[in-house]
C-alpha atoms as a PDB file:
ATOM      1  CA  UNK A   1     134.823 163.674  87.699  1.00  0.00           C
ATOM      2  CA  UNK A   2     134.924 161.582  90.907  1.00  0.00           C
ATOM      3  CA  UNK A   3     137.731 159.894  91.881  1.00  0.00           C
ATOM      4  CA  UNK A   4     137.005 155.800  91.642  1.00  0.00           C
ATOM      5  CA  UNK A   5     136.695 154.093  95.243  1.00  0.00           C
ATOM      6  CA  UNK A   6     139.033 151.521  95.055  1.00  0.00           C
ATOM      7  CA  UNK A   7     139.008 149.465  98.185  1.00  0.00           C
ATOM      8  CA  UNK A   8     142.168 147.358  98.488  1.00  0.00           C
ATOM      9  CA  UNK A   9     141.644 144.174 100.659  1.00  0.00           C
ATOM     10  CA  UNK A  10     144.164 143.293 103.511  1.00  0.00           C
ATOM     11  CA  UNK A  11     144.735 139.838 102.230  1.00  0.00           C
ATOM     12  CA  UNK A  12     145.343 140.121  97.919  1.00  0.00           C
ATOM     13  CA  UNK A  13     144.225 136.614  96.706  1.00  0.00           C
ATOM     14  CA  UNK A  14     144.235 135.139  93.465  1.00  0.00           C
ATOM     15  CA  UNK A  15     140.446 134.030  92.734  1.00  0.00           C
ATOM     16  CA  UNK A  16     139.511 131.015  90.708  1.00  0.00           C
ATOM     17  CA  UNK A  17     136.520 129.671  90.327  1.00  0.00           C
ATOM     18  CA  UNK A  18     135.679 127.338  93.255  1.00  0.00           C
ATOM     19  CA  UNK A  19     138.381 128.552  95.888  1.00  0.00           C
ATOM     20  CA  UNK A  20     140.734 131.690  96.107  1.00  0.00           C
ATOM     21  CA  UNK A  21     144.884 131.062  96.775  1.00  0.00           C
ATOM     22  CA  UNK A  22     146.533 133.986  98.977  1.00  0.00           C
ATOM     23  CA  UNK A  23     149.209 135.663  97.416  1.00  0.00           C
ATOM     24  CA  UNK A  24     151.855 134.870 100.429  1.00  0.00           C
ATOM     25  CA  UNK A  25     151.104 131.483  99.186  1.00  0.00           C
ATOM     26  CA  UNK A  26     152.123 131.768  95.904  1.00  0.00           C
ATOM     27  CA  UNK A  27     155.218 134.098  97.057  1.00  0.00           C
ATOM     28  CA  UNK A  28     156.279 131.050  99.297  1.00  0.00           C
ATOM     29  CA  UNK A  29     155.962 128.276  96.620  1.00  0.00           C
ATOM     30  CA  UNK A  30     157.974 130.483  93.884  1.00  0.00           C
ATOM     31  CA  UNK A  31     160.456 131.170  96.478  1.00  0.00           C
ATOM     32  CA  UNK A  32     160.665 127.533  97.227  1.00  0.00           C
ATOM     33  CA  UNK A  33     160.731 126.611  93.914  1.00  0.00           C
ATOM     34  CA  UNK A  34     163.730 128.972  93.008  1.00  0.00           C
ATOM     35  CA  UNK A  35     166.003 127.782  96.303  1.00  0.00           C
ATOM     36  CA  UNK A  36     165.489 124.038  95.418  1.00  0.00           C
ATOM     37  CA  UNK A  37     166.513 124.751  91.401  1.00  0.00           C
ATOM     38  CA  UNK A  38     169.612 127.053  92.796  1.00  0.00           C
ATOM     39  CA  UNK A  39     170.285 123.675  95.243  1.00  0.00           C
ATOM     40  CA  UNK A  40     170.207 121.479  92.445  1.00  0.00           C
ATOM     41  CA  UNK A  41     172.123 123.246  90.109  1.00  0.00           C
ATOM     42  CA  UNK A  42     175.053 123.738  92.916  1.00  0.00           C
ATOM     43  CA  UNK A  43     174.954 119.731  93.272  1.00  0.00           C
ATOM     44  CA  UNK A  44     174.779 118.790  89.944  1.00  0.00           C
ATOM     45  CA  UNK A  45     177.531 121.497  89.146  1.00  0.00           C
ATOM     46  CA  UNK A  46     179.878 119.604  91.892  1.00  0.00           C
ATOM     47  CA  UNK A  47     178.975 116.106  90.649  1.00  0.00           C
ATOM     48  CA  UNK A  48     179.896 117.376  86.787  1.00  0.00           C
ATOM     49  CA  UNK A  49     183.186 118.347  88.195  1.00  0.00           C
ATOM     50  CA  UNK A  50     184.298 115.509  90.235  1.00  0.00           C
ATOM     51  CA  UNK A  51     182.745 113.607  87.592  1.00  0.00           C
ATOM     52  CA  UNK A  52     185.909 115.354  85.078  1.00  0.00           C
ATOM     53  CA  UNK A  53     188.652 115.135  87.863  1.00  0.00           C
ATOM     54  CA  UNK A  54     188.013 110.908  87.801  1.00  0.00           C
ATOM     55  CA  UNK A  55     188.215 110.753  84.314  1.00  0.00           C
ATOM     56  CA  UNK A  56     191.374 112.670  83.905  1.00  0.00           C
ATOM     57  CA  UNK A  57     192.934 110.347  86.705  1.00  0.00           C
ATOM     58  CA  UNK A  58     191.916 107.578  84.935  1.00  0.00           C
ATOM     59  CA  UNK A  59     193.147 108.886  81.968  1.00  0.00           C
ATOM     60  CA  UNK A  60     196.299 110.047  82.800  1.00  0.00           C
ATOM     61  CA  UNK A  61     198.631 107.198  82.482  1.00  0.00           C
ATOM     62  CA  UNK A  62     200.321 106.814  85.408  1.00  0.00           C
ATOM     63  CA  UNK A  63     197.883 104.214  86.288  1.00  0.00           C
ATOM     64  CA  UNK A  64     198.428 102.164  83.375  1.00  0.00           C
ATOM     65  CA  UNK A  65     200.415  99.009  83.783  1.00  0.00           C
ATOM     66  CA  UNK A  66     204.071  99.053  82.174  1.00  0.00           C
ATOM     67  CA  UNK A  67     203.904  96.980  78.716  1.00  0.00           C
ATOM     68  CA  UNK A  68     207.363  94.721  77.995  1.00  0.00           C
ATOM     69  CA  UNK A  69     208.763  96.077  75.273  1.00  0.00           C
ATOM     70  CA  UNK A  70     211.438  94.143  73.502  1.00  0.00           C
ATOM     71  CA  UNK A  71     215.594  95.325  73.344  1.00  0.00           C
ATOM     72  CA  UNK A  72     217.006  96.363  70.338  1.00  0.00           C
ATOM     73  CA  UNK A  73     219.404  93.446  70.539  1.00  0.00           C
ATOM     74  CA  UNK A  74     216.859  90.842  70.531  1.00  0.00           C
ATOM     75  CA  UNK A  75     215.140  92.350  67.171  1.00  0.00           C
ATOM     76  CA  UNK A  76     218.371  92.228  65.764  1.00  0.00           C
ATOM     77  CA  UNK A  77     219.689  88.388  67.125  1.00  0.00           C
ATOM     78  CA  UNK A  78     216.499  87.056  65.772  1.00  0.00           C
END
């Protein structure tokens, strides 16, 4: 048996039907792709937290104004 002649072009595209896309492009738009989602998730991640810090200081009570209780002497006067 002969060994198949394979002949391996310098520039592997992906062919469709009315145009071809190089593969570098793809490479470049996945890579994109994957640094904007790891971007996004880093912000969002940061705005979740700050997000929890605010609503344990508003939360916390030391914020809250001081209500007048009455004495003990006045319940019992009255």
């Amino acid at each position: 048996m002969s060994p198949a002649n394979h002949k391996t072009s310098p520039n592997p595209e992906l062919n469709l039907l009315l145009f071809s896309i190089p593969q570098s492009l793809l490479v470049q738009l996945g890579t994109a792709s994957m640094l904007m989602l790891l971007t996004a998730s880093k912000v969002s991640t940061t705005a979740l937290e700050a997000m929890g810090q605010a609503s344990v200081e508003l939360f916390r009570g030391d914020r809250l104004p001081i209500l007048d209780f009455p004495e003990d002497n006045e319940l019992n006067n009255s």
